[in-house]
Each structure stands twice: as C-alpha cells, then as structure tokens.
N, C-alpha and C. Protein backbone atom coordinates (compact mmCIF):
# COMPACT_ATOMS: atom_id res chain seq x y z
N UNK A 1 0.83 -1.18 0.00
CA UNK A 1 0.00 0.00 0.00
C UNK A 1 0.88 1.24 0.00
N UNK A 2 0.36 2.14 -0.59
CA UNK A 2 1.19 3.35 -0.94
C UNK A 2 1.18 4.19 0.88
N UNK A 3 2.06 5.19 1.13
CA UNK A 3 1.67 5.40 2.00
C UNK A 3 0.61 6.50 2.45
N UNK A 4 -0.03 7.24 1.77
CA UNK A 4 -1.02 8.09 2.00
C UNK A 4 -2.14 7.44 1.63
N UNK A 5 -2.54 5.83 1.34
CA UNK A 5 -3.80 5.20 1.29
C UNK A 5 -3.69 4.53 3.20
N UNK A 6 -2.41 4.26 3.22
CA UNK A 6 -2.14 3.51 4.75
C UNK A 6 -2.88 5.01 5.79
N UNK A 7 -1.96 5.65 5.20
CA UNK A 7 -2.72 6.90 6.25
C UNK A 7 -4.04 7.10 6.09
N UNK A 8 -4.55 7.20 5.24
CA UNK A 8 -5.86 7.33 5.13
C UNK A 8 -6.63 6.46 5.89
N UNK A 9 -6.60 5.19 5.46
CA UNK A 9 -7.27 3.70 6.11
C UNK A 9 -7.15 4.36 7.85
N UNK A 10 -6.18 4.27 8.31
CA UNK A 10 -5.36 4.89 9.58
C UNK A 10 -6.80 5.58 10.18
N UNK A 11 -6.70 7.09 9.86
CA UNK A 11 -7.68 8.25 10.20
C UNK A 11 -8.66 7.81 10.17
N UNK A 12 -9.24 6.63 8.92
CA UNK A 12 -10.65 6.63 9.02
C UNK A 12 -11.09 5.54 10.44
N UNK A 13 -10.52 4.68 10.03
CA UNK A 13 -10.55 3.54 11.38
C UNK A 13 -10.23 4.14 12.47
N UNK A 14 -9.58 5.18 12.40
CA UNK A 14 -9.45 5.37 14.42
C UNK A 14 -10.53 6.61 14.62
N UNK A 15 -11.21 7.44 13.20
CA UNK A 15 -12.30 8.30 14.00
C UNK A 15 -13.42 6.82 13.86
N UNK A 16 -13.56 6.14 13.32
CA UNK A 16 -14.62 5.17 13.38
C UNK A 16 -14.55 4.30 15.06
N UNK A 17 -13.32 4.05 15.75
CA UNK A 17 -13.06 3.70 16.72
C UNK A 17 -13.49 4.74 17.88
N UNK A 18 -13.57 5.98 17.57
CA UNK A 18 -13.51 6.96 18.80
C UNK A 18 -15.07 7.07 18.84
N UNK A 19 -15.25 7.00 17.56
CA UNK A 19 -16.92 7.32 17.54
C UNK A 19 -17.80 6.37 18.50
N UNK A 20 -17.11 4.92 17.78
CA UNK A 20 -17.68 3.77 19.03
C UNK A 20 -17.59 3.57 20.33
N UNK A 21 -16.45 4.10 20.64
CA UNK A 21 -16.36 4.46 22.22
C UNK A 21 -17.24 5.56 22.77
N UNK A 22 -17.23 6.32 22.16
CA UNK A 22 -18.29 7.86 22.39
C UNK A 22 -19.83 6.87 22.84
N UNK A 23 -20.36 6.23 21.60
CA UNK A 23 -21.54 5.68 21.78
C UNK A 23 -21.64 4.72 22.71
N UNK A 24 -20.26 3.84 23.13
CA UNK A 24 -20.24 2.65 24.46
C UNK A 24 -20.65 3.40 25.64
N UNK A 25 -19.92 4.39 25.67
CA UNK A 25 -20.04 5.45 26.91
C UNK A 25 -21.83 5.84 27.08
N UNK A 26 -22.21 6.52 26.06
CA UNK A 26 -23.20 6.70 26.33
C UNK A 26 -24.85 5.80 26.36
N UNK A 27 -24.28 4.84 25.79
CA UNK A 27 -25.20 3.49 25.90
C UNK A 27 -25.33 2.79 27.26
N UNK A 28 -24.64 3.81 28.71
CA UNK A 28 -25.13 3.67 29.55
C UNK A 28 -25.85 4.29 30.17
N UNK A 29 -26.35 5.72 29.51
CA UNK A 29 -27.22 6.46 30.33
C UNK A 29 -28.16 6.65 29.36
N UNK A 30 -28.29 6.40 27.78
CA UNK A 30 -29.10 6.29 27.20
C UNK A 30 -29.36 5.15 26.09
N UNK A 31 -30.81 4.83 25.67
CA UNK A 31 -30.98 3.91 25.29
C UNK A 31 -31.55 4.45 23.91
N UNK A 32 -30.27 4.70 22.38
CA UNK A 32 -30.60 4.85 21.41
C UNK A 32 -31.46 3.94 20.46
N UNK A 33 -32.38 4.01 19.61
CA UNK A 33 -32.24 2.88 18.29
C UNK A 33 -32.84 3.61 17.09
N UNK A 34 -33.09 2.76 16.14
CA UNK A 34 -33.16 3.54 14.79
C UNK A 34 -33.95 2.55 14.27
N UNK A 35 -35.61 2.40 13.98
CA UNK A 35 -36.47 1.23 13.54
C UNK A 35 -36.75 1.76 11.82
N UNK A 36 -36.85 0.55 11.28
CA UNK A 36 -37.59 0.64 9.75
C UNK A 36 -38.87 -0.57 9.75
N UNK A 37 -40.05 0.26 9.48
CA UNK A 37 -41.28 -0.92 9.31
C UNK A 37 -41.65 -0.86 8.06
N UNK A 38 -41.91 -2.00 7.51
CA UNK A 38 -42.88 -2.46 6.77
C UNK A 38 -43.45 -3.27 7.09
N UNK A 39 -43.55 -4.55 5.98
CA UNK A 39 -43.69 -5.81 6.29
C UNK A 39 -43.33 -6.35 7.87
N UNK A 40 -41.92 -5.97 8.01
CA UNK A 40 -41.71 -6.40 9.07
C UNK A 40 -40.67 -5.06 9.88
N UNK A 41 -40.53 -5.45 10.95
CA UNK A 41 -39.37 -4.60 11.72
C UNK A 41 -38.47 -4.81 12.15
N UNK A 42 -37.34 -3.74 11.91
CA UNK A 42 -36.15 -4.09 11.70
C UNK A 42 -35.28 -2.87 12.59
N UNK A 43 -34.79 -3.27 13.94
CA UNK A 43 -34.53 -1.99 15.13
C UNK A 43 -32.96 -2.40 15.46
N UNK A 44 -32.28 -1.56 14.92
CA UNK A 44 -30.46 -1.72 15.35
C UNK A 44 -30.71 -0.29 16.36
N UNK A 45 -29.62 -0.80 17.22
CA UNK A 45 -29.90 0.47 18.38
C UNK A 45 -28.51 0.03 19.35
N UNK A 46 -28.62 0.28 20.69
CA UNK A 46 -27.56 0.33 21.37
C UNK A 46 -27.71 0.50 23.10
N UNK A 47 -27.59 -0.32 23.45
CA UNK A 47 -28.34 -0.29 25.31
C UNK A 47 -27.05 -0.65 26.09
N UNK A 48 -26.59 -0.76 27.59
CA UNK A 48 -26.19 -0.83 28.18
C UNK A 48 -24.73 -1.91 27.85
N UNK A 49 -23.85 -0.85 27.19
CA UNK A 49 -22.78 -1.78 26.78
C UNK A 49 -22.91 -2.38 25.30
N UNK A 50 -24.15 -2.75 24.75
CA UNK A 50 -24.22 -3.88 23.61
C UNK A 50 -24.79 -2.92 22.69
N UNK A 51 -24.41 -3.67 21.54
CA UNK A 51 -24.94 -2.96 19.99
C UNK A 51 -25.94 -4.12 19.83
N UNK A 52 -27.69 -3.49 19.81
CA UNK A 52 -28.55 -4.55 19.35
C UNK A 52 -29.17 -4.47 17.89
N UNK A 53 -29.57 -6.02 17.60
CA UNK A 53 -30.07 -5.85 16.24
C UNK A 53 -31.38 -6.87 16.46
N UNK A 54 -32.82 -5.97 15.93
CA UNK A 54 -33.86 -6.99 16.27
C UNK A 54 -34.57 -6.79 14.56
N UNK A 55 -35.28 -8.11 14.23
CA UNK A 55 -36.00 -8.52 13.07
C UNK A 55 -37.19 -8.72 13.60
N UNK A 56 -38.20 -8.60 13.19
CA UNK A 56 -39.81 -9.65 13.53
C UNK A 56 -40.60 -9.31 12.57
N UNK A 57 -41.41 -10.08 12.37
CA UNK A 57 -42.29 -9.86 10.96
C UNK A 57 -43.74 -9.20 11.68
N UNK A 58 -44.36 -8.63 11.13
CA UNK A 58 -45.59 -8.15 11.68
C UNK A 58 -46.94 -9.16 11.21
N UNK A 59 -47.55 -9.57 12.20
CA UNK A 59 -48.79 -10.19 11.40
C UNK A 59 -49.47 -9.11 10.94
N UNK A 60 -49.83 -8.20 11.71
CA UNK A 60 -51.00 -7.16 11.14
C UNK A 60 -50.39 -5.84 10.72
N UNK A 61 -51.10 -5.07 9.64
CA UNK A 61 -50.59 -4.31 9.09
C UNK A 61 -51.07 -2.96 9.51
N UNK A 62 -52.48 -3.16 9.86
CA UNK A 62 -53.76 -2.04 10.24
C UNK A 62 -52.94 -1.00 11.12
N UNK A 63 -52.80 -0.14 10.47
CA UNK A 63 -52.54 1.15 11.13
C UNK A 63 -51.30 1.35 11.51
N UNK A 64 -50.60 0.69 11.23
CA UNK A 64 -48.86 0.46 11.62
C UNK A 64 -48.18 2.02 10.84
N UNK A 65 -47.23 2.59 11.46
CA UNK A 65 -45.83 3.31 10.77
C UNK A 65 -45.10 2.80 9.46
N UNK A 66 -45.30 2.94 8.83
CA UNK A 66 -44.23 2.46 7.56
C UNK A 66 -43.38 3.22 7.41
N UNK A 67 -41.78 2.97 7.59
CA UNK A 67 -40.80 4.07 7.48
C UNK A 67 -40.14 4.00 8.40
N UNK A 68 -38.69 5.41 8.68
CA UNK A 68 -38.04 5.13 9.29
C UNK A 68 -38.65 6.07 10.93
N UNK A 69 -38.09 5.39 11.67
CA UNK A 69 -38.21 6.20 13.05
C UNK A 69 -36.88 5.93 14.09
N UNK A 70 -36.57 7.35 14.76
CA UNK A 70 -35.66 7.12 15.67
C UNK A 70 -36.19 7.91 16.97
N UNK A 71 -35.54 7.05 17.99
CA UNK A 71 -35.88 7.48 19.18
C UNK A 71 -34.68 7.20 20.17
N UNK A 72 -34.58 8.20 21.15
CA UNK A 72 -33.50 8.24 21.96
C UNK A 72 -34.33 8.18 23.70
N UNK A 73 -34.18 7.25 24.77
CA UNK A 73 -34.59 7.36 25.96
C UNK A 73 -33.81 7.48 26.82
N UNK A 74 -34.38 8.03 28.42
CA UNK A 74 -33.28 7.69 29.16
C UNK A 74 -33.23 6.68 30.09
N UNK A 75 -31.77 5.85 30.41
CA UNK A 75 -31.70 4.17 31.10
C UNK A 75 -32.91 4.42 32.55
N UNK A 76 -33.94 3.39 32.32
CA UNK A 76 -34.64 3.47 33.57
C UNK A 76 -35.08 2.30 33.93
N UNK A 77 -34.07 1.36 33.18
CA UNK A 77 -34.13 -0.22 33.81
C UNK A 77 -32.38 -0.59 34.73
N UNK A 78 -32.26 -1.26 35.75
CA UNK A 78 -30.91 -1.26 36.41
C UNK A 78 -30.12 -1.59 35.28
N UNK A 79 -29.30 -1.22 35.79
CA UNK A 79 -27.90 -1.79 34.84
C UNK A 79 -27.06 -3.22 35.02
N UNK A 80 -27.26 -3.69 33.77
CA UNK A 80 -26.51 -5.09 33.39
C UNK A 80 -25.05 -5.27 33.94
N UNK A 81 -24.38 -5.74 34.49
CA UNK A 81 -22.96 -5.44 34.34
C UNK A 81 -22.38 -6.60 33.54
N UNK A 82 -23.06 -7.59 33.00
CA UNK A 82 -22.77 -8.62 32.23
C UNK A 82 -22.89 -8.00 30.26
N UNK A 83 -21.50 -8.27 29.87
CA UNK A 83 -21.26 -7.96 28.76
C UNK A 83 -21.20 -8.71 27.78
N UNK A 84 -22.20 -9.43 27.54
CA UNK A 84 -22.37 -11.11 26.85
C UNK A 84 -23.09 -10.92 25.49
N UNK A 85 -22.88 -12.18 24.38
CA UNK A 85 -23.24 -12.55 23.11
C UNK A 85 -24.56 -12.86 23.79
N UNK A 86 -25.61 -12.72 22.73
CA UNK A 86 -26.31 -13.19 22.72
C UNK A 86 -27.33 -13.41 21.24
N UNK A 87 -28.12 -14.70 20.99
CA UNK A 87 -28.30 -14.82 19.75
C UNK A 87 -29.40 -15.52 19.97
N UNK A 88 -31.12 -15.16 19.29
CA UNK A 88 -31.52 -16.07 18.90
C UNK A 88 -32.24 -15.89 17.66
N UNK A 89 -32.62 -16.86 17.32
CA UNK A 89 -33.58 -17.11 15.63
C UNK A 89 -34.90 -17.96 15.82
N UNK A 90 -35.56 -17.23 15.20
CA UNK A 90 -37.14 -18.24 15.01
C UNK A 90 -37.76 -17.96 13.28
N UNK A 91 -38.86 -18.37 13.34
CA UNK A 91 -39.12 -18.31 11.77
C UNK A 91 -39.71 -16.50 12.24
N UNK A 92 -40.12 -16.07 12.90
CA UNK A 92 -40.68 -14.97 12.94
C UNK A 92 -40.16 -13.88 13.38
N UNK A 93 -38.47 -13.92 13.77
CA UNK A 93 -37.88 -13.52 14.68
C UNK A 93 -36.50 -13.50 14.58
N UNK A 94 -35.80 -12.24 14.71
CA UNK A 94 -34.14 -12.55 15.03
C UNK A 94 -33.68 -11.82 15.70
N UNK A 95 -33.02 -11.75 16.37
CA UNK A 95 -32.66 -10.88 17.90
C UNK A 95 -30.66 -11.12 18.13
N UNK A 96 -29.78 -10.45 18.23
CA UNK A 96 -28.70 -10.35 18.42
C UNK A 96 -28.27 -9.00 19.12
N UNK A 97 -27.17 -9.54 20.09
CA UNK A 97 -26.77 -8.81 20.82
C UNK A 97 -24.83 -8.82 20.98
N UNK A 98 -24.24 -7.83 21.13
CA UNK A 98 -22.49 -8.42 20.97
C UNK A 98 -22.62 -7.16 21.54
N UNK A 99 -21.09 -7.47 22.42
CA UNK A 99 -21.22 -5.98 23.07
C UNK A 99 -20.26 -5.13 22.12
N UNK A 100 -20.07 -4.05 22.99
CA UNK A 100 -19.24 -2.64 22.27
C UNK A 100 -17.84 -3.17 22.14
N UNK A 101 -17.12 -4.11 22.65
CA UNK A 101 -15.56 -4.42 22.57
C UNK A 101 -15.43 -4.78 21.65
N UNK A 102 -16.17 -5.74 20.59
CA UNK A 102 -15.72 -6.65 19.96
C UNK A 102 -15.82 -5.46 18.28
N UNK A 103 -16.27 -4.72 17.99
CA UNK A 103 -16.37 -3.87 16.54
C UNK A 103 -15.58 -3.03 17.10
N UNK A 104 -15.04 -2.22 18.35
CA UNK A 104 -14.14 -1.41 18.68
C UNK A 104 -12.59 -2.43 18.05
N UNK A 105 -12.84 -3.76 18.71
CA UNK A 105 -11.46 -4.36 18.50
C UNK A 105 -11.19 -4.50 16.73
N UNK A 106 -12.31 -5.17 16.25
CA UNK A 106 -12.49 -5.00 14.77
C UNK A 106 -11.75 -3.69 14.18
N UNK A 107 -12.15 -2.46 14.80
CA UNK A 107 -11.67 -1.43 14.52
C UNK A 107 -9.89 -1.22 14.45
N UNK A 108 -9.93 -1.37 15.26
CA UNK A 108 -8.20 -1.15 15.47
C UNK A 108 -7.32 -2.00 14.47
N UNK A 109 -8.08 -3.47 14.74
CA UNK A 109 -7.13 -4.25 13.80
C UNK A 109 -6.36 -3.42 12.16
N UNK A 110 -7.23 -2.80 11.48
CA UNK A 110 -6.61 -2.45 10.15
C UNK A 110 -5.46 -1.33 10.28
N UNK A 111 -5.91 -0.49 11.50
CA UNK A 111 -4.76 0.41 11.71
C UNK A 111 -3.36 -0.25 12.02
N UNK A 112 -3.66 -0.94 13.29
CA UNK A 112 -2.49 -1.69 13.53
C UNK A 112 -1.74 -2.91 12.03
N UNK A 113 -2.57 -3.50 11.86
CA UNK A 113 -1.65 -4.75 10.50
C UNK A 113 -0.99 -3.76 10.01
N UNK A 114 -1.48 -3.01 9.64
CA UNK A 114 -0.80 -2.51 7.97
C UNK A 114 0.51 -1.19 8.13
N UNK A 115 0.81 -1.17 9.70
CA UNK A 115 2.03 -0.69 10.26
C UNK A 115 2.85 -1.70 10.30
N UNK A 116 2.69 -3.05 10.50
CA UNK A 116 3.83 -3.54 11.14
C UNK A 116 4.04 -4.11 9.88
N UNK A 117 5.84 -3.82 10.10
CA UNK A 117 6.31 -4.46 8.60
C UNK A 117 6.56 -5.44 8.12
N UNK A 118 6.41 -5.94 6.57
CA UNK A 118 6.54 -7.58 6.31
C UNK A 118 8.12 -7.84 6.29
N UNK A 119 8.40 -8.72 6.08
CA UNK A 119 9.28 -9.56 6.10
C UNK A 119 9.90 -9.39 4.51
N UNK A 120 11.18 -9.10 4.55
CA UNK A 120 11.17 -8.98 2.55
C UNK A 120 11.97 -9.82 2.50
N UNK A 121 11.97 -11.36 2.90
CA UNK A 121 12.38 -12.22 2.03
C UNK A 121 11.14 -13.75 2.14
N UNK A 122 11.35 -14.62 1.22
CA UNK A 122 10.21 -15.47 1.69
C UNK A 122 10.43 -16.32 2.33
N UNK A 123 9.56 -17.34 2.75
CA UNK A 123 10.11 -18.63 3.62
C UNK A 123 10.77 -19.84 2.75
N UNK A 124 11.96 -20.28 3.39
CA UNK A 124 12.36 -21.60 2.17
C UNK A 124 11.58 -22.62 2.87
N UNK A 125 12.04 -23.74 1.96
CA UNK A 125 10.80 -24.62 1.58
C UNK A 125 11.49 -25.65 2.73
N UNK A 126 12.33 -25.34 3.51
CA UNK A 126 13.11 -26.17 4.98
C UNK A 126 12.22 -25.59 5.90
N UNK A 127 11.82 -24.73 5.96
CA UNK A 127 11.02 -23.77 6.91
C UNK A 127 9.78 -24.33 6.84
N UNK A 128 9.05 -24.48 5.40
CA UNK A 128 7.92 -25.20 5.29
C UNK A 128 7.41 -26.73 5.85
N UNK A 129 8.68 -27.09 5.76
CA UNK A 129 8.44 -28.59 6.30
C UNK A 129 8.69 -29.01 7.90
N UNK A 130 9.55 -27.93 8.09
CA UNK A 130 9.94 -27.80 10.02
C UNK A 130 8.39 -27.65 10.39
N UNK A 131 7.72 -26.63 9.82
CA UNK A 131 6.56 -26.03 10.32
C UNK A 131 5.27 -26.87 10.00
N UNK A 132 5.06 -27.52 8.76
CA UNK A 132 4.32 -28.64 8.83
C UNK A 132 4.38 -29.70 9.66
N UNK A 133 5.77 -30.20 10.25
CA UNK A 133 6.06 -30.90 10.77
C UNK A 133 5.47 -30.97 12.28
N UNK A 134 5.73 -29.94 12.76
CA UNK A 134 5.91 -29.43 14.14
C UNK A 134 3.79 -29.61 14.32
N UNK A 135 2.93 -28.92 13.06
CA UNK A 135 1.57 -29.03 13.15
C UNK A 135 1.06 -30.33 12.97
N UNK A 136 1.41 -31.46 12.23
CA UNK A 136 1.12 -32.59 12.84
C UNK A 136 1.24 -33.24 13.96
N UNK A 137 2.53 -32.69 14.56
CA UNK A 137 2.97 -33.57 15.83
C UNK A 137 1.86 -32.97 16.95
N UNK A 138 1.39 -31.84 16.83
CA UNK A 138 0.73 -31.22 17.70
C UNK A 138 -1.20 -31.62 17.38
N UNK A 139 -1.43 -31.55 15.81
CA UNK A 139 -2.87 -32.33 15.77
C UNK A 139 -2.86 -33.72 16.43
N UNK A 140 -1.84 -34.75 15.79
CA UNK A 140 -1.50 -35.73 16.05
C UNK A 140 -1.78 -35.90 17.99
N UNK A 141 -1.23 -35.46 18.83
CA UNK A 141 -1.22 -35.44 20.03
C UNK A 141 -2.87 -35.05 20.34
N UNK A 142 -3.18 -33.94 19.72
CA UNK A 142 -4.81 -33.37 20.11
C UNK A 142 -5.63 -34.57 19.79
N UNK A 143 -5.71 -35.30 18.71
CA UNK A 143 -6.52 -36.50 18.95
C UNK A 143 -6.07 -37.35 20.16
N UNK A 144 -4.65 -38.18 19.90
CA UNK A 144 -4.77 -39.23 20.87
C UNK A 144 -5.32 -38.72 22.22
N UNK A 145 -5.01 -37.63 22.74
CA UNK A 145 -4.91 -36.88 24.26
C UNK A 145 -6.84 -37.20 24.25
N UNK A 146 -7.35 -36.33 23.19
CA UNK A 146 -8.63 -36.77 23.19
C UNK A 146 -9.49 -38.27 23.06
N UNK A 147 -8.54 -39.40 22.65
CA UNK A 147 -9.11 -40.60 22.68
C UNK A 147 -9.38 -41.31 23.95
C-alpha cells in the first residue's frame, strides 16, 4: 500500500473507533435505536454496553408506521454489568446482541496490520516442512490426548 492510502485507512478507522467508544459510553445512560417498518421490523440500536439488532415480521398491518423512526430514551431499567453474546432465531424472529468491545477491537485491527512491517524475504521450503512438521505432531497429540 502506498503510504497516503495507509494513512488514510489509519484516520478513518481510528475516528470510526472513537466514535464507538463515544456511543459505548453513552449506551449507559441512554438507550438509542433507529427502527424501519414495513412488512416487518427491523430496530439496530444500542443499550447498556451492547450494539442490538432486532428482526420480527408483523402479522397485522392495520394502522402500523411504515418508514423510518428514531428514538433516543433515558436508562430506567438497572444496569446489566454482564457484557455477553447473545443470539436467537425463530421463523418470525431474530434478535442479536455483541457488546461494544468486539467492533471497537475490529476497529483497530486495520490500523495496527498494515504498520507492522513484512518480512522482505520469503520462507524456504526447509522452513515449510519444520513447520508442517511441528503441526502434525501437535494435531496428532490433540486427537490421541482426546481418545
């Protein structure tokens, strides 16, 4: 990569990182989301620590919102201190939860790789076989240990 695309990538990923921290922070005193209805509804938002994403189909249509809506509240349920995955699926239904660490960490990764420098020569093909070597002996052991 040239180096003013590296820089670039750089700036954008770490205001994209600060931004997410900004919103971790405040996803404890408020409870953002952002819904789209039609057919069905579809609410990404952000509560106590976690970035949520909910699906559900609507049976009835009568009088419903079609479109987008956002709403911002303030936290007036206790606070979670558990920072956990969570996932489920139904035919009518999808619900996910991951907290704020894991797209912050996402974040960083591209800044960081593409600093640290490669290696400018390649691996010989003695290297290849030490190192194949060494990964069988170690699968090899993970089964028997497991038999």
């Amino acid at each position: 990569m040239t180096r003013r695309l590296r820089i670039t990538v750089s700036v954008f990923f770490a205001v994209l990182t600060v931004l997410l921290c900004v919103l971790w922070v405040r996803s404890y005193w408020r409870i953002d989301y952002i819904r789209y209805t039609n057919s069905s509804v579809t609410t990404i938002g952000y509560r106590q620590g976690r970035l949520c994403f909910a699906r559900r189909k609507l049976l009835q249509h009568a009088g419903r919102y079609h479109g987008w809506e956002a709403e911002s509240l303030p936290m007036t349920i206790p606070r979670n201190p558990y920072s956990q995955f969570q996932w489920s699926v139904g035919p009518q239904f999808a619900n996910a939860r991951i907290p704020f660490w894991l797209p912050i960490l996402l974040c960083c990764l591209p800044i960081t790789a593409q600093w640290i420098p490669r290696p400018s020569r390649r691996f010989s093909l003695r290297t290849l076989f030490i190192a194949m070597t060494l990964l069988a002996v170690v699968l090899g052991l993970a089964v028997w240990l497991s038999a």
